[in-house]
C-alpha atoms as a PDB file:
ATOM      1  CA  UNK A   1     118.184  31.055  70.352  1.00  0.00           C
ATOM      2  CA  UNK A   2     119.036  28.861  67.522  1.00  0.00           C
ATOM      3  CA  UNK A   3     117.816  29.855  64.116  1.00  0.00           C
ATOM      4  CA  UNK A   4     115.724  25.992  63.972  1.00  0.00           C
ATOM      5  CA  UNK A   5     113.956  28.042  66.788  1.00  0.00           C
ATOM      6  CA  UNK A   6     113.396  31.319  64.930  1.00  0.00           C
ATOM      7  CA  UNK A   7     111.621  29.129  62.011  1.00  0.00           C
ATOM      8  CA  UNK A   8     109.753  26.794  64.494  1.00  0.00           C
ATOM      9  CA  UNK A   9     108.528  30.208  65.942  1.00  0.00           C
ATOM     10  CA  UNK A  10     107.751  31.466  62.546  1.00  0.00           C
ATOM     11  CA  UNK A  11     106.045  29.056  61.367  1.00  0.00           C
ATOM     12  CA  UNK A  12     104.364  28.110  64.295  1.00  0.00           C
ATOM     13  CA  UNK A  13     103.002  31.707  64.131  1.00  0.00           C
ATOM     14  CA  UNK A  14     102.207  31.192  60.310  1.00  0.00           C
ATOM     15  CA  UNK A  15      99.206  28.208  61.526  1.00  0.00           C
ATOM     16  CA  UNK A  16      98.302  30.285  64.803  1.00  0.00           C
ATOM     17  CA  UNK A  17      97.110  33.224  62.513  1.00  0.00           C
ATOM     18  CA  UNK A  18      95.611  30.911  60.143  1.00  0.00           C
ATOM     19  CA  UNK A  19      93.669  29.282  63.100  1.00  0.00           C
ATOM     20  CA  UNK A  20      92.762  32.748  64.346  1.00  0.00           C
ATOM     21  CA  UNK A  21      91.462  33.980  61.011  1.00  0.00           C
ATOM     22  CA  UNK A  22      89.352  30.709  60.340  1.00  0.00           C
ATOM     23  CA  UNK A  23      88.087  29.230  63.822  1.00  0.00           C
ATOM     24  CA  UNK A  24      89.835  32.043  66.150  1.00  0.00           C
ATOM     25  CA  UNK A  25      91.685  29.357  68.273  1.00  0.00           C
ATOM     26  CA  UNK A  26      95.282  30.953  67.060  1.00  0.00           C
ATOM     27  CA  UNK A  27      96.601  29.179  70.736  1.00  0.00           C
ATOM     28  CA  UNK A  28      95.800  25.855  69.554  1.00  0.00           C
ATOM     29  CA  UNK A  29      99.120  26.331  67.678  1.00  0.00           C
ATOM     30  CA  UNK A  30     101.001  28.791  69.331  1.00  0.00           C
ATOM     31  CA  UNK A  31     100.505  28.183  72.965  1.00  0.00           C
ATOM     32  CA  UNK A  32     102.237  25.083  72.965  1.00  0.00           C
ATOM     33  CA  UNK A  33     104.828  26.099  70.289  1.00  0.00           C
ATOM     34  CA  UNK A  34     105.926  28.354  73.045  1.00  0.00           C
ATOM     35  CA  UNK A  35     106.074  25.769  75.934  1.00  0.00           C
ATOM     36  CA  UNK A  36     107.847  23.600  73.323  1.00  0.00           C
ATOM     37  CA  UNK A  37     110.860  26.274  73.676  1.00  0.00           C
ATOM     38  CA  UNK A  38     111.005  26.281  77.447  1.00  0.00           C
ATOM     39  CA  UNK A  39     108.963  28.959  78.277  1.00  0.00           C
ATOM     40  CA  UNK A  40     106.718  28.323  81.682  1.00  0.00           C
ATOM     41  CA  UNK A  41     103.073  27.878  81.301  1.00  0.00           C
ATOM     42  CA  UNK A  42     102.068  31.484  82.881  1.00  0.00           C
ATOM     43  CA  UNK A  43     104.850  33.498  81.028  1.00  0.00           C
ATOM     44  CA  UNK A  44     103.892  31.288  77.447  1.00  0.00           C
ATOM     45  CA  UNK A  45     100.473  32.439  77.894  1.00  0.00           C
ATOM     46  CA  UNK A  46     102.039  36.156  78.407  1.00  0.00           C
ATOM     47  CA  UNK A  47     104.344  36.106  75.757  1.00  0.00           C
ATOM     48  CA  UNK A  48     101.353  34.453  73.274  1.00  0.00           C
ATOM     49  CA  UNK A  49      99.640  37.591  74.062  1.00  0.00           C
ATOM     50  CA  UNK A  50     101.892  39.940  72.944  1.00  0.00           C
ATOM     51  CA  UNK A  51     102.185  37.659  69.514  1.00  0.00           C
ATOM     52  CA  UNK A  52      98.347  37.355  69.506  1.00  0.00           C
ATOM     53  CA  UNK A  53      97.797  41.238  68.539  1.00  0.00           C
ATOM     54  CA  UNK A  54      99.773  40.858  65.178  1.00  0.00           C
ATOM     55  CA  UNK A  55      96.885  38.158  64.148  1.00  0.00           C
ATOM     56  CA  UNK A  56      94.573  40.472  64.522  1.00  0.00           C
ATOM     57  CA  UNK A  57      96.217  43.614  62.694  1.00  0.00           C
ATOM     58  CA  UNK A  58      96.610  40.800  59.433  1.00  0.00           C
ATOM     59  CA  UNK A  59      93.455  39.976  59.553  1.00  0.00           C
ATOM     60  CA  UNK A  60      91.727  43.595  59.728  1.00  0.00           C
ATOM     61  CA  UNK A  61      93.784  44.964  57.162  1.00  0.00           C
ATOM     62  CA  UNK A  62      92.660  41.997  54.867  1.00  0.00           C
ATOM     63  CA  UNK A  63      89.149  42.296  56.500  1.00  0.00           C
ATOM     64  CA  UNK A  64      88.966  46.436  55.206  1.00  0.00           C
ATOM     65  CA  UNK A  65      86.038  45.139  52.809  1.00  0.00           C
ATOM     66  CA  UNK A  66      84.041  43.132  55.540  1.00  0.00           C
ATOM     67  CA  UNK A  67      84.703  45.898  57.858  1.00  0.00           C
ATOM     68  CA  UNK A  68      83.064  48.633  55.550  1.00  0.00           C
ATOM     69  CA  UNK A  69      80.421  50.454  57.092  1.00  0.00           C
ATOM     70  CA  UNK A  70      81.035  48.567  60.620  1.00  0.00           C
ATOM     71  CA  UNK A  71      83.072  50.578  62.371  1.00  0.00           C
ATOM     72  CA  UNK A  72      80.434  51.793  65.292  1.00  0.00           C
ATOM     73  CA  UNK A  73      79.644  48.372  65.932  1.00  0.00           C
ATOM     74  CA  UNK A  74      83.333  47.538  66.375  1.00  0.00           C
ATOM     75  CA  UNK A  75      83.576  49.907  68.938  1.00  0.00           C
ATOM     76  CA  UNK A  76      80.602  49.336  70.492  1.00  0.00           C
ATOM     77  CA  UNK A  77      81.480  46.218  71.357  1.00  0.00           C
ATOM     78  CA  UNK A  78      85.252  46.610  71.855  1.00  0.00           C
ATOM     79  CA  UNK A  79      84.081  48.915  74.870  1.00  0.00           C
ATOM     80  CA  UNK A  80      82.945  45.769  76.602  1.00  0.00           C
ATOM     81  CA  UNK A  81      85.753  43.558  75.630  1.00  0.00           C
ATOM     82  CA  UNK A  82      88.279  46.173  76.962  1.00  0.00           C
ATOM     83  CA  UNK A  83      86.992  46.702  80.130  1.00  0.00           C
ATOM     84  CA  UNK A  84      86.564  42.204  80.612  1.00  0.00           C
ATOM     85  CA  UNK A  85      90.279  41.707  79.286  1.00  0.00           C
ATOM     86  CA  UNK A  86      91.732  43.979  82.461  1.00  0.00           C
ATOM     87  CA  UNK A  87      89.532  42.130  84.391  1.00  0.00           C
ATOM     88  CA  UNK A  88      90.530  39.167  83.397  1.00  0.00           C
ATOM     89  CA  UNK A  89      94.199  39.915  83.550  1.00  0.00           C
ATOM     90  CA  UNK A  90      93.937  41.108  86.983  1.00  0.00           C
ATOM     91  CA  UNK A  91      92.264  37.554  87.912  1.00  0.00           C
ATOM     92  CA  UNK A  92      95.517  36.057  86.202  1.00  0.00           C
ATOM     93  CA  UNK A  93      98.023  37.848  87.874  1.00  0.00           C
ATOM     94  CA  UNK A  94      96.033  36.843  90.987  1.00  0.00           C
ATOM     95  CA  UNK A  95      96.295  33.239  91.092  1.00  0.00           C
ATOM     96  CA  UNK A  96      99.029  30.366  91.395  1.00  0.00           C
ATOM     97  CA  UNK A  97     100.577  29.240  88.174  1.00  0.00           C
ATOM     98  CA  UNK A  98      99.571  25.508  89.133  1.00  0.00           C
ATOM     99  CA  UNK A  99      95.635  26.938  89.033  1.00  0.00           C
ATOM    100  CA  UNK A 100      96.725  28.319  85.699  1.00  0.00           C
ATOM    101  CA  UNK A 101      97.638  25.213  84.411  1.00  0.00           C
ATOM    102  CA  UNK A 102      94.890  23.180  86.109  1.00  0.00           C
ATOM    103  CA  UNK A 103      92.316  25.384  84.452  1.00  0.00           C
ATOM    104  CA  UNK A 104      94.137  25.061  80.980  1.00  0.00           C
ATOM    105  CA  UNK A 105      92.442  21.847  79.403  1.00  0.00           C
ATOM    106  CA  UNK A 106      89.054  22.581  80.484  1.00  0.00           C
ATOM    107  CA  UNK A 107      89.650  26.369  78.528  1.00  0.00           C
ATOM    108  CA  UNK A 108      90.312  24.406  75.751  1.00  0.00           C
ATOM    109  CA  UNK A 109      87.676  21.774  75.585  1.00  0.00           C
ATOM    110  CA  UNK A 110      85.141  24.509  75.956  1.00  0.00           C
ATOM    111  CA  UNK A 111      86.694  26.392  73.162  1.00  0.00           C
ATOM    112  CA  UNK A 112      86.641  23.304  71.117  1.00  0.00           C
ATOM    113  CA  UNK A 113      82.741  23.147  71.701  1.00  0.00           C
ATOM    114  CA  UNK A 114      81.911  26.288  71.202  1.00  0.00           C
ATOM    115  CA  UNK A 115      83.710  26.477  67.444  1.00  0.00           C
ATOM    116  CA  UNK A 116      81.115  23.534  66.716  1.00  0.00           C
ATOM    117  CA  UNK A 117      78.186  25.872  67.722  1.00  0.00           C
ATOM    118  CA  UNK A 118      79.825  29.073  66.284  1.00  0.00           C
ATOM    119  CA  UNK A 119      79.349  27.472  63.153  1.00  0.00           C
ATOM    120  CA  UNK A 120      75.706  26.601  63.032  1.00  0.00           C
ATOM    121  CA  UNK A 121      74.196  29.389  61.365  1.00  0.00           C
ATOM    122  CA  UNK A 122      71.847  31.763  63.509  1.00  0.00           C
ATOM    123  CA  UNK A 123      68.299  32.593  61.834  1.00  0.00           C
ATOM    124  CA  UNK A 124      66.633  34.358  64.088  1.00  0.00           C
ATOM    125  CA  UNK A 125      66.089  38.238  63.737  1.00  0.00           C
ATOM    126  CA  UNK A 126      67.868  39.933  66.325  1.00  0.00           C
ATOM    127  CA  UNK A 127      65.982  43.231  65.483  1.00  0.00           C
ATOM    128  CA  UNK A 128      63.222  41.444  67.492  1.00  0.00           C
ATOM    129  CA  UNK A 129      65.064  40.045  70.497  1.00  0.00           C
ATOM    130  CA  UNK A 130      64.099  41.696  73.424  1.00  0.00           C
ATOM    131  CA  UNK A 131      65.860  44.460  75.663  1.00  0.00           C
ATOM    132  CA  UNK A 132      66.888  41.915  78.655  1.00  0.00           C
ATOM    133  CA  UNK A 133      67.859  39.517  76.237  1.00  0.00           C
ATOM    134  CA  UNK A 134      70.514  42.125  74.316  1.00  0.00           C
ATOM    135  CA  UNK A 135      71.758  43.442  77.812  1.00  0.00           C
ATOM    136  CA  UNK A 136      73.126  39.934  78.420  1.00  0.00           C
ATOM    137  CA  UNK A 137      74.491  39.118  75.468  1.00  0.00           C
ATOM    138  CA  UNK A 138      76.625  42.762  76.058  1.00  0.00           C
ATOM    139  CA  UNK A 139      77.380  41.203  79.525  1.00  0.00           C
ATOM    140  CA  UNK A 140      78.655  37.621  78.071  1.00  0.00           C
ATOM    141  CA  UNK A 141      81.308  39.967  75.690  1.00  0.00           C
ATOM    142  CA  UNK A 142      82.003  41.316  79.262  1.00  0.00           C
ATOM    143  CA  UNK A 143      82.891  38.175  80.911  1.00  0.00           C
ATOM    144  CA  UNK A 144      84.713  36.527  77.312  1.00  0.00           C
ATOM    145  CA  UNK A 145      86.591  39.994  77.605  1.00  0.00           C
ATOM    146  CA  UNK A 146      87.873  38.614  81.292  1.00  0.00           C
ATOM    147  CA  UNK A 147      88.246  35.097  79.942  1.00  0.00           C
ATOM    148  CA  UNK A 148      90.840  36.700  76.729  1.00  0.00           C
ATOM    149  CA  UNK A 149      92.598  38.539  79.126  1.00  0.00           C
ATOM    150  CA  UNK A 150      93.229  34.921  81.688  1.00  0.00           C
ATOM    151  CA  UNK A 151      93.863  32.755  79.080  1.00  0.00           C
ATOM    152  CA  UNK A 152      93.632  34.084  75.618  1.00  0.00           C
ATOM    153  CA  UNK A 153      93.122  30.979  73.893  1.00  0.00           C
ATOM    154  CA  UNK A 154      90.342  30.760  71.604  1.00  0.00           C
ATOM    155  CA  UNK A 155      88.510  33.266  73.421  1.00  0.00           C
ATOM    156  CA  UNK A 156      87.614  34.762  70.271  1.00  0.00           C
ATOM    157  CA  UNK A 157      85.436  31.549  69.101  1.00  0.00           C
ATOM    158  CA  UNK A 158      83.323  32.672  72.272  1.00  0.00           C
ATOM    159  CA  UNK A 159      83.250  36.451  71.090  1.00  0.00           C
ATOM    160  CA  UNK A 160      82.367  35.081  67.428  1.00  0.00           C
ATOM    161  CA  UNK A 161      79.511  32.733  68.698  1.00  0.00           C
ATOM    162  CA  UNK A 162      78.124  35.898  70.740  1.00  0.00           C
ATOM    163  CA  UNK A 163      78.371  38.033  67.692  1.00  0.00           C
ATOM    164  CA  UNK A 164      75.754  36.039  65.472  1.00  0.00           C
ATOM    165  CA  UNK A 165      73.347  36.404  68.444  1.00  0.00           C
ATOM    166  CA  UNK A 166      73.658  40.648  68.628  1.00  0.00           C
ATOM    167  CA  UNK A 167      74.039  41.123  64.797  1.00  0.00           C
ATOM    168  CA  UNK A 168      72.443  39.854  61.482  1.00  0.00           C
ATOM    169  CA  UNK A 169      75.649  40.155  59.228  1.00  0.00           C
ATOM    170  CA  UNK A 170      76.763  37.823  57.568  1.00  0.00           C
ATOM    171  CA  UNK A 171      79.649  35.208  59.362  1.00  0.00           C
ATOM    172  CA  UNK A 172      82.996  36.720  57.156  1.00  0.00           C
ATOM    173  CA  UNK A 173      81.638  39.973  58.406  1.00  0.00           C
ATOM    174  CA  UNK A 174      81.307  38.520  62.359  1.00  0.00           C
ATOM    175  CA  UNK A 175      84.755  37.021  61.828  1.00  0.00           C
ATOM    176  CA  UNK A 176      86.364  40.408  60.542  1.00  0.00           C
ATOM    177  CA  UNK A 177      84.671  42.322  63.497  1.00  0.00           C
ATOM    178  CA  UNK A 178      85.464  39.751  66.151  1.00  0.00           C
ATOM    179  CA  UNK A 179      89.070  39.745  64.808  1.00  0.00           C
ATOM    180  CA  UNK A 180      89.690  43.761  65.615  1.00  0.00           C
ATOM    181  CA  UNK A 181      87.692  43.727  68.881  1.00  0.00           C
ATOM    182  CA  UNK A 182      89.733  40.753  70.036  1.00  0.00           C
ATOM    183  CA  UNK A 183      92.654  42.763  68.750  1.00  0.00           C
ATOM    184  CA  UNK A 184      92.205  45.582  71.442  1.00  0.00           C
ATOM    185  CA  UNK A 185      91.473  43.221  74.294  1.00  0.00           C
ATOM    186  CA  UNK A 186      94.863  41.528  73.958  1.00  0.00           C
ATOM    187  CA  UNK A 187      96.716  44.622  73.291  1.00  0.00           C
ATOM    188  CA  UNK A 188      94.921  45.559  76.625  1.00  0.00           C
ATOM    189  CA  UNK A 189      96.102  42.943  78.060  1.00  0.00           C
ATOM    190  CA  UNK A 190      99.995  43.039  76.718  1.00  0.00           C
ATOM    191  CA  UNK A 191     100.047  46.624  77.997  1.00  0.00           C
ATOM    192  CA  UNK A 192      99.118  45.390  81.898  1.00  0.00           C
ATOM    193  CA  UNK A 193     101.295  42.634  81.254  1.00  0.00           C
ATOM    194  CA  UNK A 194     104.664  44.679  80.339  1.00  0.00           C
ATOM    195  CA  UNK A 195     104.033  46.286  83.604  1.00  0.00           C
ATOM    196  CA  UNK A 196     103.347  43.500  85.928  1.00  0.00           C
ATOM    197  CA  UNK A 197     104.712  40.528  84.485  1.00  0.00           C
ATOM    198  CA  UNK A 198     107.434  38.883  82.530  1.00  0.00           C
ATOM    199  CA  UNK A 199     107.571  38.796  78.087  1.00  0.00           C
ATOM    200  CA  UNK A 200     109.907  36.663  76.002  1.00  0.00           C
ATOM    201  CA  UNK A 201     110.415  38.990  73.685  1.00  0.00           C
ATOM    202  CA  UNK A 202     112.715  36.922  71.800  1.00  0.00           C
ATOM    203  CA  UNK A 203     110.239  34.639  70.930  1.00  0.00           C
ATOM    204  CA  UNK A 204     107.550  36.659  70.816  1.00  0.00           C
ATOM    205  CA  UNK A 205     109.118  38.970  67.594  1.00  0.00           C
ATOM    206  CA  UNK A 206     109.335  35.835  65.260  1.00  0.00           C
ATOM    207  CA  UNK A 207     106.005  34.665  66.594  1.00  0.00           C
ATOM    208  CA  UNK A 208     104.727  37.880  65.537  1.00  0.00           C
ATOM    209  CA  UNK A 209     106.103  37.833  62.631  1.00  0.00           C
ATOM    210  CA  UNK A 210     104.166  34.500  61.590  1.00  0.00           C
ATOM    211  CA  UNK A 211     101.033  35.643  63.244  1.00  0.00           C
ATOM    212  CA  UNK A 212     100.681  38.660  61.165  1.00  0.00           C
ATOM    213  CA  UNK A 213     100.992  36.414  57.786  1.00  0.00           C
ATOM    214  CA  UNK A 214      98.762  33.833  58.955  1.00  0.00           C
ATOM    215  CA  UNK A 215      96.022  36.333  59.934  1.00  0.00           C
ATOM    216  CA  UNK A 216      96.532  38.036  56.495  1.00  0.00           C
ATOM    217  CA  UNK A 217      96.564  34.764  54.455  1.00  0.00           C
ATOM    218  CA  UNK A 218      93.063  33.481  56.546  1.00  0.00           C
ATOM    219  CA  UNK A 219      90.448  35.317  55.417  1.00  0.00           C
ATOM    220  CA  UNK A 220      91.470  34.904  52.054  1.00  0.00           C
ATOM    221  CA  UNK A 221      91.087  31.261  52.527  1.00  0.00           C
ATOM    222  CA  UNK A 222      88.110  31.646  54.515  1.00  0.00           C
ATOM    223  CA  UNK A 223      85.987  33.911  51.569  1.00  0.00           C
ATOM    224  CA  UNK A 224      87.029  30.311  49.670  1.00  0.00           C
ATOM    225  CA  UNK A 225      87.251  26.973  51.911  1.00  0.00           C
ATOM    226  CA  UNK A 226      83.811  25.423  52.969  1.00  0.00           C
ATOM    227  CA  UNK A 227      83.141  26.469  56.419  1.00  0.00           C
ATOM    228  CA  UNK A 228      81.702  23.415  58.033  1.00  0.00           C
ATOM    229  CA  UNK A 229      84.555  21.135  57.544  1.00  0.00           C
ATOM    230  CA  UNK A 230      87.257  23.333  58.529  1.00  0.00           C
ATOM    231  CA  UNK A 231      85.152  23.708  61.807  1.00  0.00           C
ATOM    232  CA  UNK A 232      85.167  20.363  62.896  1.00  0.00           C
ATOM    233  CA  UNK A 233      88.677  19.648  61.858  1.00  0.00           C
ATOM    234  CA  UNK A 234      89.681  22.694  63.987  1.00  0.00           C
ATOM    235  CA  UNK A 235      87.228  21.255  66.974  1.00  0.00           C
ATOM    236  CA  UNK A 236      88.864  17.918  66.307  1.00  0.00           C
ATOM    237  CA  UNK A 237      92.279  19.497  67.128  1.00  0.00           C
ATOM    238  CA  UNK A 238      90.970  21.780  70.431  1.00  0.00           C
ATOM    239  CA  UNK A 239      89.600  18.522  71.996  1.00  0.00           C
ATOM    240  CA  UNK A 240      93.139  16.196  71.188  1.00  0.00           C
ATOM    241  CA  UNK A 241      94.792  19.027  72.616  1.00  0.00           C
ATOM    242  CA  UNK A 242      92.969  19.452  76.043  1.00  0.00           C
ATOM    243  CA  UNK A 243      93.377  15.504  76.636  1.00  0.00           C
ATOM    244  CA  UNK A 244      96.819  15.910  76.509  1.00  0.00           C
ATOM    245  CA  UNK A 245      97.280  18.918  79.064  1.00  0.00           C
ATOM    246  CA  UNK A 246      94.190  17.312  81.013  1.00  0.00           C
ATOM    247  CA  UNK A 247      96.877  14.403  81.118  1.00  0.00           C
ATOM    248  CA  UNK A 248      99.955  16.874  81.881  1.00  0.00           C
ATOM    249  CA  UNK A 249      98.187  18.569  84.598  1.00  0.00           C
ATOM    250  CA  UNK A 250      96.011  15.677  86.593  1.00  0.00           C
ATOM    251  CA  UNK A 251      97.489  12.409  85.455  1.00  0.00           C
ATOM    252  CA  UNK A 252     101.245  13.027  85.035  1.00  0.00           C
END
């Protein structure tokens, strides 16, 4: 490995944790940074993984003021993730490589929707949402726990939009808990993936590397940066990006 592909790594982890921090779509940047330096689709989304966690450690230890007094909720609902993201990588380790990469744009296009509707603030008092209606919303982090530990990317946009429907704090605070949670489920998942499938660890270290800064560096920005635009621009890039795999994986 050249040392052009060390910095391409690098900084390619730099914008992923930056992403994550912000509109938690960290893939949007290093996903296909990886594929750009050979890796196969299945063993990119592996090895992104195992980079992914170091987003999330930046981020919570420049999150230790929004994450004050939130630490039972952060378990709370890690508990669910967890237990989704071995689901989920079970499901991966399940299936064809050419499902994998068939099932790769439409991930992505969701994501890019759902960043749009994480962003529209949520008014209603969830102190007066009923039992049933709670009990699902546990159940969704369930199934986005699955959906982190089969694909990974932007999975924690889903979490985040879930989050303002269960709690009443305020979004920096939602962001900060979503990052840790999100945190566990892809350490989960690196764990089951170290046993049972294959790592680029070589790229992964300088990935990490750049993950870890860009998480650190994005809440900073994001207690300063207007939230709305960055949003969209970050949507923008999530649907550009799934034309172009929809393209690699139907039309080319």
């Amino acid at each position: 490995m050249t040392i052009w592909t060390v910095i391409f790594l690098l900084l390619g982890g730099v914008a992923g944790g930056l992403l994550s921090s912000v509109a938690s779509m960290a893939s949007l940047a290093s996903y296909p940074v990886l594929l750009a330096v050979g890796i196969p689709p299945v063993f990119a989304n592996v090895t992104n993984d195992a980079a992914l966690i170091w987003t999330s450690i930046g981020s919570t230890v420049s999150s230790t003021k929004e994450l004050k007094g939130h630490w039972k909720q952060v378990l709370f609902y890690t508990i669910f993730t967890v237990v989704g993201s071995i689901l989920g990588c079970i499901l991966l380790l399940s299936f064809p490589p050419k499902i994998f990469e068939k099932a790769v744009p439409f991930f992505i296009a969701f994501s890019g929707l759902m960043i749009i509707v994480s962003g529209k603030h949520h008014s209603l008092n969830t102190k007066t949402q009923p039992t049933w209606l709670k009990i699902i919303y546990f159940l969704a982090l369930l199934v986005m726990g699955m959906y982190t530990g089969y694909f990974g990317a932007a999975g924690g946009v889903i979490v985040l939009v879930l989050l303002t429907y269960i709690t009443n704090d305020k979004f920096i605070v939602i962001n900060a808990i979503k990052n840790v949670i999100c945190g566990f489920a892809n350490l989960v998942a690196l764990i089951i993936f170290m046993f049972t499938s294959h790592i680029y660890w070589l790229q992964a270290i300088p990935l990490a590397i750049g993950m870890f800064i860009g998480g650190y560096i994005g809440p900073a920005i994001l207690r300063r940066v207007p939230e709305k635009p960055v949003r969209i621009f970050i949507a923008s890039l999530a649907f550009i990006q799934a034309g172009y795999f929809f393209y690699t994986a139907y039309l080319q």
